[in-house]
Protein backbone atom coordinates (compact mmCIF):
# COMPACT_ATOMS: atom_id res chain seq x y z
CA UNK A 1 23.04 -15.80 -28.01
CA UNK A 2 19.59 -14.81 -29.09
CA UNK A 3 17.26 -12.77 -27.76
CA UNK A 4 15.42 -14.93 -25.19
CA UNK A 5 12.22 -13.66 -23.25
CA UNK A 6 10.10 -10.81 -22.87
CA UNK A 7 9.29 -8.04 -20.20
CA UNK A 8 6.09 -5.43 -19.71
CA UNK A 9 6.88 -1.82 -17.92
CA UNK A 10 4.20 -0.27 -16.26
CA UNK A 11 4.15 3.05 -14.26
CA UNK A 12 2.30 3.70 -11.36
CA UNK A 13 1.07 6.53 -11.17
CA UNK A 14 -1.05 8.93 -8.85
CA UNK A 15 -3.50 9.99 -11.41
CA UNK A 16 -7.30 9.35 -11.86
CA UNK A 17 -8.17 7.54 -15.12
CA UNK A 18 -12.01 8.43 -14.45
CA UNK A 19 -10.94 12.53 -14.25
CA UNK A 20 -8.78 12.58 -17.68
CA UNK A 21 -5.48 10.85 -15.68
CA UNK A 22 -5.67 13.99 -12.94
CA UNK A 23 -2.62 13.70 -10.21
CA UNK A 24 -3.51 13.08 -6.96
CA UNK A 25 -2.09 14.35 -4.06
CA UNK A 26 -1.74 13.24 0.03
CA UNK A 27 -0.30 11.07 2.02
CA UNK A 28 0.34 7.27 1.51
CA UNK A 29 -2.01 5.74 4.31
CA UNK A 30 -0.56 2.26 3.45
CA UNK A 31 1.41 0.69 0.88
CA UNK A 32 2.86 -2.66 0.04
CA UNK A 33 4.72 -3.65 -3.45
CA UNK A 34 4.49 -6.96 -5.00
CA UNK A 35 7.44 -8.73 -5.53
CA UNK A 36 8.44 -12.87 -6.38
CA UNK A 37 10.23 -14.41 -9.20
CA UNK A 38 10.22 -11.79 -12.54
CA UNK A 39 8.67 -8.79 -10.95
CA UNK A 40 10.91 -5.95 -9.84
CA UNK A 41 10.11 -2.71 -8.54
CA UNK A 42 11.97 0.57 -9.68
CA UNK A 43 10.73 2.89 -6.58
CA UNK A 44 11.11 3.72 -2.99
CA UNK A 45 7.35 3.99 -1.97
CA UNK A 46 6.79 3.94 1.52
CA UNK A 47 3.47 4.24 4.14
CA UNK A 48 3.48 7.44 5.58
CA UNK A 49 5.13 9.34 2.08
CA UNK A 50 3.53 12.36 1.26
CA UNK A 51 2.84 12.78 -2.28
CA UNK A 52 2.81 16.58 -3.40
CA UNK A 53 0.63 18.09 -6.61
CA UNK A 54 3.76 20.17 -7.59
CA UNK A 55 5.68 17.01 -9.10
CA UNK A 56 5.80 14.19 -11.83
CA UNK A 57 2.87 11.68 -10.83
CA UNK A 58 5.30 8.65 -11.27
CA UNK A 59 4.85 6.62 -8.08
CA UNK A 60 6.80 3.79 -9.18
CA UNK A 61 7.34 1.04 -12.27
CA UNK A 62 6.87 -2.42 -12.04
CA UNK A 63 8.58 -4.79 -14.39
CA UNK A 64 7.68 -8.35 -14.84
CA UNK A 65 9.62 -10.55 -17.50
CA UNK A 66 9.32 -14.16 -18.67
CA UNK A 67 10.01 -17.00 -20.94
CA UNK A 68 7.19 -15.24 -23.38
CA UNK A 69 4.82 -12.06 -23.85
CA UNK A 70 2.13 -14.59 -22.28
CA UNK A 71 4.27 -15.30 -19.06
CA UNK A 72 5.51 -11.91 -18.94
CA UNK A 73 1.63 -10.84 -19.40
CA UNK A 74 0.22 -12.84 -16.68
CA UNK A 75 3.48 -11.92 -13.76
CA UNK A 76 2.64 -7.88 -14.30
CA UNK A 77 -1.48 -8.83 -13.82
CA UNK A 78 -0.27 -10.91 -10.69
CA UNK A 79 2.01 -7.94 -9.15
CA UNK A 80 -0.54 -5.17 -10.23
CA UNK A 81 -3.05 -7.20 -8.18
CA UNK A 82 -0.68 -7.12 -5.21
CA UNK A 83 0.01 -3.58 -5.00
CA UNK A 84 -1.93 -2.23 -1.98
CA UNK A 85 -1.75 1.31 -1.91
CA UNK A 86 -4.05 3.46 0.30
CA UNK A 87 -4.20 7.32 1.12
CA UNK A 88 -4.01 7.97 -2.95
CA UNK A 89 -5.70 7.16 -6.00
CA UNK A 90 -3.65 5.70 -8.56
CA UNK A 91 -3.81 4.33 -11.85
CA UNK A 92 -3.53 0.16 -11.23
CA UNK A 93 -7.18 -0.44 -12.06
CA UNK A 94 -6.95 1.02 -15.82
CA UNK A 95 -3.62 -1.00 -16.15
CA UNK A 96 -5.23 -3.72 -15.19
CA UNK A 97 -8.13 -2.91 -17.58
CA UNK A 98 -5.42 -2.41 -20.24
CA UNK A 99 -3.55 -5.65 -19.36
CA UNK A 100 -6.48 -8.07 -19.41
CA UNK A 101 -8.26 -6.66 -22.99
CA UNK A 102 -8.40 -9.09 -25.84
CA UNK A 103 -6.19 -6.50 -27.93
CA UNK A 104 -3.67 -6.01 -25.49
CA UNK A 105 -3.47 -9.49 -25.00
CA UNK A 106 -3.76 -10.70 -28.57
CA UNK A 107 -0.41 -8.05 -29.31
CA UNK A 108 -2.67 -5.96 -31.47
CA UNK A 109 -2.87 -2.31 -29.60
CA UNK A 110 -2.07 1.00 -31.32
CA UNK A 111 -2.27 4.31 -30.79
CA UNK A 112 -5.66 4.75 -30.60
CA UNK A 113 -6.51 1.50 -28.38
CA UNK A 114 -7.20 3.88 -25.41
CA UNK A 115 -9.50 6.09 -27.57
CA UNK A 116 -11.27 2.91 -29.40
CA UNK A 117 -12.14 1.43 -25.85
CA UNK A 118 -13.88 3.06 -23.33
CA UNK A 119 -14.36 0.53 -21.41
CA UNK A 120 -11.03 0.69 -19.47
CA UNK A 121 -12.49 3.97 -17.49
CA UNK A 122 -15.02 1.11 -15.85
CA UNK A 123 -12.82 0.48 -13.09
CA UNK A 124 -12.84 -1.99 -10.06
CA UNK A 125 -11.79 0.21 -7.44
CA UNK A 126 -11.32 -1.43 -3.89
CA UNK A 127 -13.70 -0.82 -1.45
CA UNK A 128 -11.72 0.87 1.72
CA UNK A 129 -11.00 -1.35 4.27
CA UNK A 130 -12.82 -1.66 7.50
CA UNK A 131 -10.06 -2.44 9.15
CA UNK A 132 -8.44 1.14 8.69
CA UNK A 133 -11.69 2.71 9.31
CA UNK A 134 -11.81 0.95 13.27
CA UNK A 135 -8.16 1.31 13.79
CA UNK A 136 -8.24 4.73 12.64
CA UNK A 137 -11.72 5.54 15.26
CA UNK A 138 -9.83 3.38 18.22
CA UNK A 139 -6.33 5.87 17.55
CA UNK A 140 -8.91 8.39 17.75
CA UNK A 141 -10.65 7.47 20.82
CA UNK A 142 -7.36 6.41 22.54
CA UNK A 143 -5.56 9.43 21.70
CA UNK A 144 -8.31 12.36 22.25
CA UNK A 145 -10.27 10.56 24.74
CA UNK A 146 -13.88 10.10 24.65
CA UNK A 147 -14.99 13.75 24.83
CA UNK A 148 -14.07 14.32 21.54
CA UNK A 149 -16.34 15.66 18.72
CA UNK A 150 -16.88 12.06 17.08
CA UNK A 151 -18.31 10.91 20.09
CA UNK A 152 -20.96 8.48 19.91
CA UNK A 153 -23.39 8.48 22.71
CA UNK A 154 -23.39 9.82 26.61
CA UNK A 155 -19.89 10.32 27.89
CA UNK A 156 -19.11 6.91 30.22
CA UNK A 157 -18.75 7.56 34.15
CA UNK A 158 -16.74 4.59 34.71
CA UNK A 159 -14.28 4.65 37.11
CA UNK A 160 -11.11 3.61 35.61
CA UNK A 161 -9.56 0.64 38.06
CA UNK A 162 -5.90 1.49 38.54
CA UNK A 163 -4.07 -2.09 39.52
CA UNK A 164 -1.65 -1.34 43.05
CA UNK A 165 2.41 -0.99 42.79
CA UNK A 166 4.10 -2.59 45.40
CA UNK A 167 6.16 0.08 47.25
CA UNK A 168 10.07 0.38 46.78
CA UNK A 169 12.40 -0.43 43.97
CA UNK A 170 12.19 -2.94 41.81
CA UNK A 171 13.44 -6.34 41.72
CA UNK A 172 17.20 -6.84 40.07
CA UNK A 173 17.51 -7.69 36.42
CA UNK A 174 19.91 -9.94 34.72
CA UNK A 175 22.18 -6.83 33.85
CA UNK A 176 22.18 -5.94 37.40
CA UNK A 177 22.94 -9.16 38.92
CA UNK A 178 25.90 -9.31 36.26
CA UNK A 179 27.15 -6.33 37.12
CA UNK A 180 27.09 -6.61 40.81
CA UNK A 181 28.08 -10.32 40.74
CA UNK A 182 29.95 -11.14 37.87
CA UNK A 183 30.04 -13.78 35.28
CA UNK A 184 30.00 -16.20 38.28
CA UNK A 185 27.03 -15.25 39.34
CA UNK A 186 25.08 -16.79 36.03
């Protein structure tokens, strides 16, 4: 048969585009891949990895194919957009910079695109979520209490109200009334 479709690679990478593509290094605060119908993920990213400066930068590639370069083109700007990584900077804003420029686009990139166009350093970096910032101060407050030295304000002297237990053991659970009774029991 002949050839039939076309697919775009790119690799994820921890490196800065704005600091000459320097690897980054720490922990992976949060991460989710993109996935659907022609995207496909060769990695095994996960929150909570810890990314060391002593290897290869490679996070992960993400391969999107389709009927054309156009589909194929507009899948990998779809799952580049999904990616949510946090803890690390990576690389997905100047591939998206790179994906979206009339050369690229057009099919008429060589090896001096990246030189010729300086304007895929001007990336659209995601602000950090709020979100992370309050769970991260309530694990904080929960965990070290208020006393500790991100406290904001006087120190409470609220009582805390502790709810009564009723003396003695507690009632039976279905395990216990099946064990003690039996299957007739139910």
């Amino acid at each position: 048969p002949p050839p039939y479709g076309c697919a775009i690679q790119c690799r994820v990478t921890s490196e800065d585009p704005e600091l000459n593509f320097q690897p980054d290094a720490g922990r992976i605060e949060a991460y989710t891949a993109p996935g659907g119908p022609g995207i496909r993920i060769d990695g095994h990213l996960a929150s909570g990895n810890l990314i060391s400066p002593h290897y290869d930068s490679m996070l992960t590639k993400v391969i999107a194919k389709g009927p054309n370069f156009r589909a194929a083109l507009t899948k990998m700007d779809r799952g580049l957009q999904e990616f949510y990584v946090r803890g690390i900077t990576t690389n997905i804003p100047f591939l998206l910079n790179v994906l979206r420029h009339p050369e690229f686009t057009n099919g008429v990139t060589d090896t001096s695109f990246i030189e010729r166009n300086p304007e895929l350093f001007n990336l659209n970096r995601h602000a950090p979520l709020r979100g992370n910032k309050l769970l991260r101060y309530l694990a904080e407050q929960v965990v070290n209490g208020p006393d500790h030295p991100g406290l904001l304000g006087p120190r409470s002297n609220a009582v805390p109200i502790v709810p009564e237990c009723p003396a003695g053991a507690p009632p039976a659970g279905w395990a216990q009334i099946y064990r003690d009774e039996g299957p007739e029991a139910w």
